[in-house]
Protein backbone atom coordinates (compact mmCIF):
# COMPACT_ATOMS: atom_id res chain seq x y z
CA UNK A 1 107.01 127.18 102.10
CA UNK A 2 107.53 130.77 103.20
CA UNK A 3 110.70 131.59 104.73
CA UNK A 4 112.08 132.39 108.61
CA UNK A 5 112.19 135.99 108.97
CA UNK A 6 115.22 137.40 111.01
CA UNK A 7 114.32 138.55 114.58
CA UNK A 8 115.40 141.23 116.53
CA UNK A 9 117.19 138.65 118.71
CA UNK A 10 118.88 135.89 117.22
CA UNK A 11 116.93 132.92 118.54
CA UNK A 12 120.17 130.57 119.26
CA UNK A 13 121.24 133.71 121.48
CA UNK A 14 117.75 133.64 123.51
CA UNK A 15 117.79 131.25 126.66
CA UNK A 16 114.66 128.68 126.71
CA UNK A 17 112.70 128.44 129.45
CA UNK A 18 113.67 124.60 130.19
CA UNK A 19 117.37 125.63 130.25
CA UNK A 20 117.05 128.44 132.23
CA UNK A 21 115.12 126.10 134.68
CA UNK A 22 117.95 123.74 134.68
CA UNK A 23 120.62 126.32 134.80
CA UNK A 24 122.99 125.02 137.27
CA UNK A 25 123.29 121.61 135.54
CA UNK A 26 123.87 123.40 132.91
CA UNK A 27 126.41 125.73 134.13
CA UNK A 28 128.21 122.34 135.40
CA UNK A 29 127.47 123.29 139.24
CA UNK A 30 125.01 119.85 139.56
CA UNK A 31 126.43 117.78 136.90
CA UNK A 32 125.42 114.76 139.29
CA UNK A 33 122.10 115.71 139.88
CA UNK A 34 118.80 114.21 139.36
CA UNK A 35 117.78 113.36 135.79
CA UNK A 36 114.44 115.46 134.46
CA UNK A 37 111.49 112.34 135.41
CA UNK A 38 109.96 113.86 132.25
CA UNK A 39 112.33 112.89 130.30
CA UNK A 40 111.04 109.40 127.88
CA UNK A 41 113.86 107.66 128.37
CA UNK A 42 111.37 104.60 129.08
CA UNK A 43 113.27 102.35 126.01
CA UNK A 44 116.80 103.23 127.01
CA UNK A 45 118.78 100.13 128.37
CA UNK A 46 122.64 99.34 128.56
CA UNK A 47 124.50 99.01 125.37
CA UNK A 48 128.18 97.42 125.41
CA UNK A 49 130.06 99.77 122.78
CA UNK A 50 134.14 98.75 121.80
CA UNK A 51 136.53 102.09 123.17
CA UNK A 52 138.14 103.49 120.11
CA UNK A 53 140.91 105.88 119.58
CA UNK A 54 138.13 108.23 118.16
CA UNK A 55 137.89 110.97 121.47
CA UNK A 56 138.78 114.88 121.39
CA UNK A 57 140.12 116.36 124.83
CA UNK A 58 137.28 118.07 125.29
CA UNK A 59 135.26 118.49 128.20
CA UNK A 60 131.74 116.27 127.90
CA UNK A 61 128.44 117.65 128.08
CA UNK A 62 126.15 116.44 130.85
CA UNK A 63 124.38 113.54 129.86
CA UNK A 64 121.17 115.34 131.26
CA UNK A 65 122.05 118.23 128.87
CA UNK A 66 122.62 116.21 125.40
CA UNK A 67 119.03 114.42 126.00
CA UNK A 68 116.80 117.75 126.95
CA UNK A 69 118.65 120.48 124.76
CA UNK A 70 118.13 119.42 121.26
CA UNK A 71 116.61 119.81 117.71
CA UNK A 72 114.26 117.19 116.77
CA UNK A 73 111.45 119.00 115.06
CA UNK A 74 109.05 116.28 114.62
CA UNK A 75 108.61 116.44 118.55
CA UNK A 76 108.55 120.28 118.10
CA UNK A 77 110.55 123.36 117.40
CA UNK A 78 111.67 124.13 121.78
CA UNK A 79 115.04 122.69 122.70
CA UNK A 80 113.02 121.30 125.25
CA UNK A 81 109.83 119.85 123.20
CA UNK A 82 111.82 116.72 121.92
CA UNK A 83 112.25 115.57 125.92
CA UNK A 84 109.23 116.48 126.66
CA UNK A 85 106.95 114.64 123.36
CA UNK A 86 108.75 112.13 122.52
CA UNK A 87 107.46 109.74 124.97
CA UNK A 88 104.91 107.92 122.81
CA UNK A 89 107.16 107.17 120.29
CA UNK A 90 107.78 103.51 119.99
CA UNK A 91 111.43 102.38 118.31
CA UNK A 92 111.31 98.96 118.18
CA UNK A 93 110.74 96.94 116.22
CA UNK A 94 112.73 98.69 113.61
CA UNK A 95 114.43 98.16 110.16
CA UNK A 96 116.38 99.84 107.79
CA UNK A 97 115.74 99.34 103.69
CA UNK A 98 119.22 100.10 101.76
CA UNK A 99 118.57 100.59 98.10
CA UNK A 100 119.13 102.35 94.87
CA UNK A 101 122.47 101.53 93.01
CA UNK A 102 123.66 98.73 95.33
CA UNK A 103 124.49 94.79 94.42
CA UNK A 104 122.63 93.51 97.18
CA UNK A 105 119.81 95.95 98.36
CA UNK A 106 118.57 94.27 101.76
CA UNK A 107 116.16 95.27 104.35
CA UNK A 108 118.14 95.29 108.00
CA UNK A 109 116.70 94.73 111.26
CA UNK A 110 118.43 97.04 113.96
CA UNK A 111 119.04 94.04 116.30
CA UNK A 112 120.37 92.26 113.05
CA UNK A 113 122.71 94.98 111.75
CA UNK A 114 123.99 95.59 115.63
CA UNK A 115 124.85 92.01 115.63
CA UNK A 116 126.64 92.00 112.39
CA UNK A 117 128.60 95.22 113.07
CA UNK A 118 130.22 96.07 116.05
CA UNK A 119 128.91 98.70 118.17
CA UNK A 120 131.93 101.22 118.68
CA UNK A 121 132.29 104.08 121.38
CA UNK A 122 133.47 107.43 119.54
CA UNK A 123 133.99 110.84 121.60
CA UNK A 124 132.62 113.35 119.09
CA UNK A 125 132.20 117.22 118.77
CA UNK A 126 128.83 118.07 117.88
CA UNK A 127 128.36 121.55 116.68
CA UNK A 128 124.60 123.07 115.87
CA UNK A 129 124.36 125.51 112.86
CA UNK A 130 123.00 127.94 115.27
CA UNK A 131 126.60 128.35 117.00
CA UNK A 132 126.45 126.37 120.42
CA UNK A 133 127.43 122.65 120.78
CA UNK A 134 128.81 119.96 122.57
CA UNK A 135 130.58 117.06 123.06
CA UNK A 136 128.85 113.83 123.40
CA UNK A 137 129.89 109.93 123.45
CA UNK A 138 128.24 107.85 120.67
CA UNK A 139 128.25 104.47 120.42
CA UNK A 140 127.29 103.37 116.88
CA UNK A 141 128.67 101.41 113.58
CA UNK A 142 130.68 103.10 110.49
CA UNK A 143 128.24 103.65 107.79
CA UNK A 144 130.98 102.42 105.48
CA UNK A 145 130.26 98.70 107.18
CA UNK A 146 127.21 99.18 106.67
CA UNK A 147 127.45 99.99 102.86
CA UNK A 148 129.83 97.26 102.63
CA UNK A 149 127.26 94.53 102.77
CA UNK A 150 125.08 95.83 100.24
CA UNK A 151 127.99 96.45 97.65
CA UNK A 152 127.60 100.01 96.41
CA UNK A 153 127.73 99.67 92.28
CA UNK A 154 129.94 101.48 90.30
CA UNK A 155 127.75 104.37 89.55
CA UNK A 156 126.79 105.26 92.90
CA UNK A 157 128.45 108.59 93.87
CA UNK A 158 125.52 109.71 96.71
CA UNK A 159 123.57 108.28 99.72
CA UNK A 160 120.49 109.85 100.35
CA UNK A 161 118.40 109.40 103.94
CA UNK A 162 115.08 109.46 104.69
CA UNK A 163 113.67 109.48 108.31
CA UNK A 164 110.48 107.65 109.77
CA UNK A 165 107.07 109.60 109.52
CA UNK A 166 104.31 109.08 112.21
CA UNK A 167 102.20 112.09 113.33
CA UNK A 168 100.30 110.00 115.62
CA UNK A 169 103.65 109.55 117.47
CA UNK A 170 105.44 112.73 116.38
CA UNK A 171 103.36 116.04 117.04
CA UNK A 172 105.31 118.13 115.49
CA UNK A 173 104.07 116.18 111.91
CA UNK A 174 100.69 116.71 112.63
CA UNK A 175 98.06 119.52 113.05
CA UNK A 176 98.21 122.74 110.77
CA UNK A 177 101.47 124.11 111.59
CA UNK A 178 104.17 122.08 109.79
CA UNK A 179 107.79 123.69 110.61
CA UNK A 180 109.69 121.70 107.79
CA UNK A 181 108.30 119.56 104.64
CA UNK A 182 107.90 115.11 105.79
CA UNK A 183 109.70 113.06 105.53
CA UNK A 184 113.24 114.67 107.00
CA UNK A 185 115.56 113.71 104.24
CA UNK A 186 119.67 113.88 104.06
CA UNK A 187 122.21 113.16 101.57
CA UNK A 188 125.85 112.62 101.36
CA UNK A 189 127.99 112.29 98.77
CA UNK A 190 129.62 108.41 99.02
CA UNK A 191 133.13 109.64 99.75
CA UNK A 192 131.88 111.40 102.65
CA UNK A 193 129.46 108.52 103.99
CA UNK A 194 132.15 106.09 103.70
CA UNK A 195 135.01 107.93 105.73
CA UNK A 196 135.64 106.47 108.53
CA UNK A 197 134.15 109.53 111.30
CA UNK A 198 130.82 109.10 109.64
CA UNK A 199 129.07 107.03 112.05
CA UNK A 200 125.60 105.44 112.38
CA UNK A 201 124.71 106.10 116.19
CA UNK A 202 122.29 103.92 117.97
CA UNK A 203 123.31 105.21 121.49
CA UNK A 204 125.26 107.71 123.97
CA UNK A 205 126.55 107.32 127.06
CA UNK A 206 126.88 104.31 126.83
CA UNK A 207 122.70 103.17 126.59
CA UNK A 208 120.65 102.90 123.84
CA UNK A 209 119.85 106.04 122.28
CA UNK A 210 116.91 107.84 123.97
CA UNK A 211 114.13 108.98 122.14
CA UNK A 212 114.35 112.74 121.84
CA UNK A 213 117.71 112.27 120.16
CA UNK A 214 117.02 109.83 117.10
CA UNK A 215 116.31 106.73 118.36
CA UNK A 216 116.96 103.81 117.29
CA UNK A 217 119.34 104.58 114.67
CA UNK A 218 120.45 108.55 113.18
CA UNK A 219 123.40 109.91 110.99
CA UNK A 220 126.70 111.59 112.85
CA UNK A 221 129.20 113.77 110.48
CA UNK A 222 131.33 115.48 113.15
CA UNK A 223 132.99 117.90 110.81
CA UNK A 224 129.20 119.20 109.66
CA UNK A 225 126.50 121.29 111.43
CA UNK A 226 124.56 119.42 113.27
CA UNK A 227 121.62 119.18 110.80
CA UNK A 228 122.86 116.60 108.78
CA UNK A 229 122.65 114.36 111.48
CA UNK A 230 119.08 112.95 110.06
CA UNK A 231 117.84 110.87 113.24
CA UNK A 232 115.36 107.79 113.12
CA UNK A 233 116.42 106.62 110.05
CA UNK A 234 114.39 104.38 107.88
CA UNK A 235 115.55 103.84 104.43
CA UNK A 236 118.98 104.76 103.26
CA UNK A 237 119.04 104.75 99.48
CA UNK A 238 122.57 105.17 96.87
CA UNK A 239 122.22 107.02 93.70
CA UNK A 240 123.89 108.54 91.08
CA UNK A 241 122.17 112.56 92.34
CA UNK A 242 122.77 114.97 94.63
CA UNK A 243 119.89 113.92 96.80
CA UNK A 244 117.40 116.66 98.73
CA UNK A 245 118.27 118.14 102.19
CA UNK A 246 115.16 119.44 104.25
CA UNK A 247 117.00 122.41 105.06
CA UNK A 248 118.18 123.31 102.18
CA UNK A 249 114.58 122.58 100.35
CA UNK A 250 113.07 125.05 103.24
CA UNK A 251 115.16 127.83 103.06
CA UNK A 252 118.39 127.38 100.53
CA UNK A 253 120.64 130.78 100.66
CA UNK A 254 120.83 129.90 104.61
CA UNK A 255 121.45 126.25 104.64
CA UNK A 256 123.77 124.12 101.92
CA UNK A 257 123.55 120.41 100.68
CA UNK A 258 127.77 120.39 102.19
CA UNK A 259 127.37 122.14 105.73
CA UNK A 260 130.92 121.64 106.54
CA UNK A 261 131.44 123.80 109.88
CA UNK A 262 133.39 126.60 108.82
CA UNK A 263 133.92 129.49 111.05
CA UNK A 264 134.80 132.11 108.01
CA UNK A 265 131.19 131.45 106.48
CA UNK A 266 128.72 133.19 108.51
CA UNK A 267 125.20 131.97 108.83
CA UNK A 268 123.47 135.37 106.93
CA UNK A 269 122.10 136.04 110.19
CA UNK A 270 124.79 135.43 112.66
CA UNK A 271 128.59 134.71 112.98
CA UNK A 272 129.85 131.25 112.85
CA UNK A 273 133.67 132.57 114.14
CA UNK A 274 132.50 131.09 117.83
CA UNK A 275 130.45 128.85 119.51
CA UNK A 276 128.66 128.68 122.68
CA UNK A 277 129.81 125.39 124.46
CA UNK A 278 126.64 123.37 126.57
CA UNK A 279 127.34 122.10 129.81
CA UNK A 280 130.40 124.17 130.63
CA UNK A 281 131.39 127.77 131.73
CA UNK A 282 130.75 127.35 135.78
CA UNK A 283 129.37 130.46 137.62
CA UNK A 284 130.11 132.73 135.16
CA UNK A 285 127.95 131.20 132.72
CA UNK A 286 128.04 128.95 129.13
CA UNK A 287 131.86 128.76 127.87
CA UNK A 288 131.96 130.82 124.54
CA UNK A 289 135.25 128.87 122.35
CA UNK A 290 136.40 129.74 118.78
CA UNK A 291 135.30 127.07 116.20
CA UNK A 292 137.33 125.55 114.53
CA UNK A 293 137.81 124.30 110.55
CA UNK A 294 136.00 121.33 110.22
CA UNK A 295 134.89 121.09 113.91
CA UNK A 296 138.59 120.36 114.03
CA UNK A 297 138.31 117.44 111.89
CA UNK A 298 140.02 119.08 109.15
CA UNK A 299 142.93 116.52 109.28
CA UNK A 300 140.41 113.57 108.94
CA UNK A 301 138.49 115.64 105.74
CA UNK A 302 139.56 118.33 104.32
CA UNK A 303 141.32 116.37 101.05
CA UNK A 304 137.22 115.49 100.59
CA UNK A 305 137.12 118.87 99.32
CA UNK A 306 140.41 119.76 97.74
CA UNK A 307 140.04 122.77 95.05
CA UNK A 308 136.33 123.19 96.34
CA UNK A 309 135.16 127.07 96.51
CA UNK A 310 133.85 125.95 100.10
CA UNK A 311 131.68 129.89 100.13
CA UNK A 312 129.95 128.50 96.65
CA UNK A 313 129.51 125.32 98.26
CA UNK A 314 128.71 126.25 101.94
């Protein structure tokens, strides 16, 4: 697969269209406004999530924002292209296979595995690779209960992810242009899938998740860029190997298997000391912040990777 080339402009510095359209929700001036009509939100319904002590005190990102400023490359490679394709794409019924090096390898319905594991509400930083974020309200399940039923054996030491693949729902998997290699796969090591931040989201705001942003069911690692959040997951498999990462298969000296947010390793083609915040910033535009260790998580993590060269393993 050939690799990006550099342009002039940074693209995460360039404005899309579709925000620049919505500017003054996203600026925070019309943070009650209407929601985009365009936007397939058709399978989205209430979801009762348990409050947890899991929040930041950061500001939250208009709802409106987090589900029509995204990544979601099946849909497309726009921020806006996920909102605006994703509306054929048809989440339920759904399951889950969990395999590999596991006592009990079981196939899990969603509505099963929501029902067996309580939904929880956590408040998380998200931060994209490509140095903006935000701050969005999840409600999901611990992947460690998850792994828990299925009894990881004694040689497991990674959890690799693999997401669904349907180009006649997802455009952005068919036709002759194929941004990234299919199926979207992820990996973890089991240390870091079972601490307890790692979450398995099937929601925000407190509704099911919306298409554009993973539904039913995708990955959340606060403390990593947001790439490793693989979203409509539909096999989850343990082993005893590093598993692939599509990001690091398409283009490896710019994207690792660890992507721990780290603001003194710079992306080769931009800095990764700051951040540009969604959703905040008033009239005088986005909010730029410092980013922090970890996505300030490091309390919660950092021992993960104690005597780790974290440049080598970026």
């Amino acid at each position: 697969m050939p690799r990006f080339k550099a342009p002039h402009i940074p693209s995460f510095e360039i404005t899309p269209k579709s925000v620049y359209l919505r500017r003054r929700d996203i600026l925070g001036l019309a943070a009650g406004g209407l929601a985009m009509a365009a936007a397939p939100q058709a399978f989205a319904a209430p979801l009762t999530a348990k409050p947890t002590d899991y929040k930041v005190p950061d500001e939250l990102t208009p709802k409106e924002s987090v589900t029509t400023y995204n990544n979601f490359y099946e849909f497309g490679t726009d921020k806006s292209d996920p909102a605006a394709n994703a509306g054929k794409f048809k989440p339920e019924p759904w399951t889950v296979k969990v395999d590999g090096l596991v006592g009990k390898p079981q196939t899990f319905g969603l509505e099963d595995l929501i029902k067996a594991i309580p939904v929880e509400e956590r408040i998380y930083r998200m931060r994209c690779v490509e140095a903006w974020s935000m701050v969005i309200p999840w409600d999901g399940m611990p992947l460690a209960s998850l792994l828990s039923l299925v009894e990881p054996t004694s040689a497991a030491k990674y959890v690799a992810f693999e997401s669904v693949v349907r180009p006649e729902e997802m455009p952005g998997q068919s036709g002759s242009f194929q941004p990234l290699p299919w199926p979207y796969v992820e990996g973890l090591r089991l240390d870091e899938a079972m601490n307890p931040l790692t979450l398995l989201a099937v929601g925000l705001y407190g509704e099911t998740l919306p298409n554009q942003n993973g539904a039913p069911i995708r990955l959340v690692t606060p403390w990593k860029y947001g790439f490793k959040g693989i979203k409509s997951i539909v096999r989850i498999t343990l082993t005893d190997k590093q598993p692939p990462s599509t990001w690091n298969i398409a283009n490896a000296s710019e994207y690792g298997f660890y992507a721990n947010v780290n603001p003194e390793v710079d992306h080769p083609r931009w800095s990764q000391a700051s951040e540009r915040r969604i959703g905040t910033g008033g009239f005088f535009g986005t909010k730029r912040v410092d980013t922090l260790p970890f996505n300030g998580y490091g309390e919660q993590v950092a021992s993960l990777y104690k005597g780790m060269d974290l440049r080598a393993n970026f």
